[in-house]
N, C-alpha and C. Protein backbone atom coordinates (compact mmCIF):
# COMPACT_ATOMS: atom_id res chain seq x y z
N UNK A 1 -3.42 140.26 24.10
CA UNK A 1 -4.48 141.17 24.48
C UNK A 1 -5.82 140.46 24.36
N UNK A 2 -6.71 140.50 25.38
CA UNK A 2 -7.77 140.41 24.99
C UNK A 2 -9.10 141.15 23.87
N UNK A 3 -9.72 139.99 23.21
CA UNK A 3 -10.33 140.40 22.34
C UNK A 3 -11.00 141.79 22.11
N UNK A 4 -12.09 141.96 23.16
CA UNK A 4 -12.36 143.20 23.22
C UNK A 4 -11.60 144.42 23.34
N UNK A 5 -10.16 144.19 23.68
CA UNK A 5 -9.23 145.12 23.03
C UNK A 5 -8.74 145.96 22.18
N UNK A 6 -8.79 144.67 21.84
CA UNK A 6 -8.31 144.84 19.99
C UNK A 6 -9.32 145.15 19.21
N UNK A 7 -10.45 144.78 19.34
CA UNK A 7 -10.99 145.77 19.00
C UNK A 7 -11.49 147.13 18.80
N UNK A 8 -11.08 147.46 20.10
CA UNK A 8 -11.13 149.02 20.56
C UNK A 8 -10.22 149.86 19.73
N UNK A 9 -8.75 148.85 20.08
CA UNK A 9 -7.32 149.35 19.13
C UNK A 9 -7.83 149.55 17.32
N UNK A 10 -8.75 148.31 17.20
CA UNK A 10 -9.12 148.72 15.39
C UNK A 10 -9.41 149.96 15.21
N UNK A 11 -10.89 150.09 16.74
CA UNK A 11 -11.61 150.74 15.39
C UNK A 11 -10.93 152.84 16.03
N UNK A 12 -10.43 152.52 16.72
CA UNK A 12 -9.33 153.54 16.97
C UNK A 12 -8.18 154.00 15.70
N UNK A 13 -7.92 152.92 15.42
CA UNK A 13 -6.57 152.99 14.00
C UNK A 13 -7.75 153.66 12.94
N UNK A 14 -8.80 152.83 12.77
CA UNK A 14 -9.89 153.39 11.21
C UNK A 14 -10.37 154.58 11.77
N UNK A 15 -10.50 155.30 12.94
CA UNK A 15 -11.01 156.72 13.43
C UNK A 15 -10.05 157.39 13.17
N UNK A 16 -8.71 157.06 13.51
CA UNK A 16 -7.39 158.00 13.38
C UNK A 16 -7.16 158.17 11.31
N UNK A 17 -6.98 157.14 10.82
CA UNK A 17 -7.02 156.95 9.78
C UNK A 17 -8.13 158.19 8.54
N UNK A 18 -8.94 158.28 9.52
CA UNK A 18 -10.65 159.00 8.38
C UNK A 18 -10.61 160.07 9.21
N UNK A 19 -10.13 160.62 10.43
CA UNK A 19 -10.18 161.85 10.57
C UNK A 19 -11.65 161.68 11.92
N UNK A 20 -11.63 160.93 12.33
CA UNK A 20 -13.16 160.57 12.70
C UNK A 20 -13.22 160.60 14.34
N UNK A 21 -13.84 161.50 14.60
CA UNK A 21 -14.21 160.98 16.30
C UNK A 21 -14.72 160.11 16.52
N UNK A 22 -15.23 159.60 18.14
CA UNK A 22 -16.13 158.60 18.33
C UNK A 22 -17.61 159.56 17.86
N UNK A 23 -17.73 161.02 17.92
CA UNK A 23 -19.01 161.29 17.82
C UNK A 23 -19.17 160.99 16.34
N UNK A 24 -18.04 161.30 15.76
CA UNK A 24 -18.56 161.75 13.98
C UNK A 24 -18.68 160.08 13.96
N UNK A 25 -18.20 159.08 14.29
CA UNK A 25 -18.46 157.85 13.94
C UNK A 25 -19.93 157.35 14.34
N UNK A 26 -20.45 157.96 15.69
CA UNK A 26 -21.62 157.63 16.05
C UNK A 26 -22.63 158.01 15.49
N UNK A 27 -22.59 159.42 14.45
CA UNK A 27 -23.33 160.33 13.43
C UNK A 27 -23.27 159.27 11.83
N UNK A 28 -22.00 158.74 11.32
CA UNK A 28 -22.08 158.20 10.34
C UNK A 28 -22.64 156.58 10.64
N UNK A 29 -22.53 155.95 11.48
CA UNK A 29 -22.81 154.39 12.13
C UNK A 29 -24.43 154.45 12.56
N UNK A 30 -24.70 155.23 13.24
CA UNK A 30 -26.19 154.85 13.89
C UNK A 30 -25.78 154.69 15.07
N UNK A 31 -24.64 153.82 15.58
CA UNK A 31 -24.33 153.78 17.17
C UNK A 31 -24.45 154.25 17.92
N UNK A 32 -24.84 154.43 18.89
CA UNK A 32 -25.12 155.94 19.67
C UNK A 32 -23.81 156.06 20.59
N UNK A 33 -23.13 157.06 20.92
CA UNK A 33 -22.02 157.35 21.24
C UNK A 33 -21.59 156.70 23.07
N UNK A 34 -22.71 156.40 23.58
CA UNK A 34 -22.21 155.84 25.30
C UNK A 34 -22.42 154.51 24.40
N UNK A 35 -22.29 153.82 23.42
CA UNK A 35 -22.34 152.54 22.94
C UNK A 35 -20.56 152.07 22.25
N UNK A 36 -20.74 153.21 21.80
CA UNK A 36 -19.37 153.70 21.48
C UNK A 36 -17.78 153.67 22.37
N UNK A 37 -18.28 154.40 23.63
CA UNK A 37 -17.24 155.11 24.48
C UNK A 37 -17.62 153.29 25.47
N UNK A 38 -18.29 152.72 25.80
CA UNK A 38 -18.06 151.36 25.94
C UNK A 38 -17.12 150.55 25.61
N UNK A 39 -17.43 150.40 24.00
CA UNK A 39 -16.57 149.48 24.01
C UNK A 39 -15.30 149.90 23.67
N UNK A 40 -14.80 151.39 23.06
CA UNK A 40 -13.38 151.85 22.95
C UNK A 40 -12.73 152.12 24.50
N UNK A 41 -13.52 151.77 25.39
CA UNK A 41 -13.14 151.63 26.99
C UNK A 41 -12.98 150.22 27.31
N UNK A 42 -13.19 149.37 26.74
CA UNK A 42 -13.31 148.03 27.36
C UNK A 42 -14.27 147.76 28.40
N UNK A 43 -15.21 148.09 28.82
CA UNK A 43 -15.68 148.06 30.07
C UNK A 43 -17.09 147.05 29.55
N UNK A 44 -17.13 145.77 28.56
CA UNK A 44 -17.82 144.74 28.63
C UNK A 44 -17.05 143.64 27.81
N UNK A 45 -17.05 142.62 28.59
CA UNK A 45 -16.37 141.14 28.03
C UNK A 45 -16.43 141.39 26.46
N UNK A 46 -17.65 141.48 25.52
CA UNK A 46 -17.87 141.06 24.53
C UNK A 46 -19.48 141.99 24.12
N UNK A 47 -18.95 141.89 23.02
CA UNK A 47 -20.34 142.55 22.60
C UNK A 47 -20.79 141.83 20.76
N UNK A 48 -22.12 141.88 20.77
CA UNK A 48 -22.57 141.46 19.46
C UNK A 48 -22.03 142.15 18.26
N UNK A 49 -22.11 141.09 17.22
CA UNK A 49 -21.72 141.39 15.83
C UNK A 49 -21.91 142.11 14.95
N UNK A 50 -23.36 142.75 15.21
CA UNK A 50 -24.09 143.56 15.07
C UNK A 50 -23.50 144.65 15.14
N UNK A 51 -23.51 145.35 16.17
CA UNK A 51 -22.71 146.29 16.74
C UNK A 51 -21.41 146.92 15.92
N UNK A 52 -20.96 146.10 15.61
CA UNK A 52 -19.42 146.07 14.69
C UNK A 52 -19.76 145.95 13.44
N UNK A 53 -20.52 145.23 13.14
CA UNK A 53 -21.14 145.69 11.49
C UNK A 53 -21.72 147.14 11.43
N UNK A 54 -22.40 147.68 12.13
CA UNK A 54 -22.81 148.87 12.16
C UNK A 54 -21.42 150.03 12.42
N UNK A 55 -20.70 149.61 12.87
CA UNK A 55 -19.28 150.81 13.10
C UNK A 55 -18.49 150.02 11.86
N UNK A 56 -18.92 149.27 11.22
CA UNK A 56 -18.00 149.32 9.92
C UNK A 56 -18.23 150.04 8.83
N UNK A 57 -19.88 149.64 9.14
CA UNK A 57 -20.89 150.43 7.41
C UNK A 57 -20.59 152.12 8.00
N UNK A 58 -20.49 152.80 8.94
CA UNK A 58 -20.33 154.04 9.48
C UNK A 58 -18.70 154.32 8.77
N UNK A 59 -17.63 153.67 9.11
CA UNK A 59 -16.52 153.47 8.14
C UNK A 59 -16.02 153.52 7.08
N UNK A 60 -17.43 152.83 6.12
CA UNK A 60 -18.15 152.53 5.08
C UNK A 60 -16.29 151.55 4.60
N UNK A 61 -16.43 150.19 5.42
CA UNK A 61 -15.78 149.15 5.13
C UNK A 61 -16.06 147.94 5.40
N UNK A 62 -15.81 147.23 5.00
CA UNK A 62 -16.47 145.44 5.01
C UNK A 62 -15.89 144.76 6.24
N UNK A 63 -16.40 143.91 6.80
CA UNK A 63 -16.04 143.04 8.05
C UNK A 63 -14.67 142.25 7.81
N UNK A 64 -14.64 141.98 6.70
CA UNK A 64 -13.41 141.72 6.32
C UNK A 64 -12.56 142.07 6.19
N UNK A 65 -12.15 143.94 5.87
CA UNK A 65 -11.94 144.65 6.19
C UNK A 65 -11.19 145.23 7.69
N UNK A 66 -12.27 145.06 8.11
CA UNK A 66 -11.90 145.66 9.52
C UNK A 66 -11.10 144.46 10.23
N UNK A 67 -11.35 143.16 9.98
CA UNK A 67 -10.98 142.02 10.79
C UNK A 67 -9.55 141.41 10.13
N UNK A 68 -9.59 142.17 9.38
CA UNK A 68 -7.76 141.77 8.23
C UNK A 68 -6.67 143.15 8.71
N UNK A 69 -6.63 142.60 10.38
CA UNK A 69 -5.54 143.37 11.11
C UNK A 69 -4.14 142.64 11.57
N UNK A 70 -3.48 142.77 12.05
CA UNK A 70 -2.07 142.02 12.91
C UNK A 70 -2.92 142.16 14.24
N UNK A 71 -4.00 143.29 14.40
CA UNK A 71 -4.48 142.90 15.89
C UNK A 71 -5.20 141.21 16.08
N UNK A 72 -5.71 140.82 15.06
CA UNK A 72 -6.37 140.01 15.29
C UNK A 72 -6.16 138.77 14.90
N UNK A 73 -4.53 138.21 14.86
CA UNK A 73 -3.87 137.58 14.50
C UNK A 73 -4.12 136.54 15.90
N UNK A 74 -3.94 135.32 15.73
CA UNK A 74 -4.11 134.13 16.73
C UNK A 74 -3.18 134.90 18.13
N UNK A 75 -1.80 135.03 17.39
CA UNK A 75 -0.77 134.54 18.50
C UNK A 75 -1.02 135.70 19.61
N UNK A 76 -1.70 136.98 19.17
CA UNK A 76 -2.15 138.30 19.73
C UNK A 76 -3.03 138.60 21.03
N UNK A 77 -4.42 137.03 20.64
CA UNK A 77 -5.41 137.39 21.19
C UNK A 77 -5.05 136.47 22.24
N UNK A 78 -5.33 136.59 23.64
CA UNK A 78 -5.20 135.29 24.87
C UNK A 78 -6.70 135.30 25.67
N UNK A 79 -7.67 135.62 24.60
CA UNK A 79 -9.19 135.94 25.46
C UNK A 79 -9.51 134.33 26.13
């Protein structure tokens, strides 16, 4: 899968996980929700780091955290 995928797939698993919409995530993150529905759509190559630090602290979990998946395992990603 490509990267921006799998990411979508994360932060989908930590929304399902906390009970969390994309809105209630965009209310606890700062993100604003068409920032949101972006990238859980895939519809840009890549997006800043930033971005994903901010939907983690909304999470209220560490980058390390979020990035200590099987999604994001080498053999997974073919970006």
């Amino acid at each position: 899968m490509k990267l921006n995928e799998a990411v979508a797939k994360r932060i989908a698993e930590l929304c399902k996980e906390r009970g969390l919409t994309q809105y209630g995530l965009s209310q606890k993150s700062g993100v604003p929700q068409s920032t949101l529905s972006t990238v859980m759509n895939c519809r840009f190559p890549s997006m800043k780091l930033h971005v994903i630090y901010e939907i983690c602290e909304g999470l209220e979990i560490s980058l390390k955290e979020f990035y200590d998946s099987p999604l994001f395992d080498r053999e997974n990603i073919f970006d």
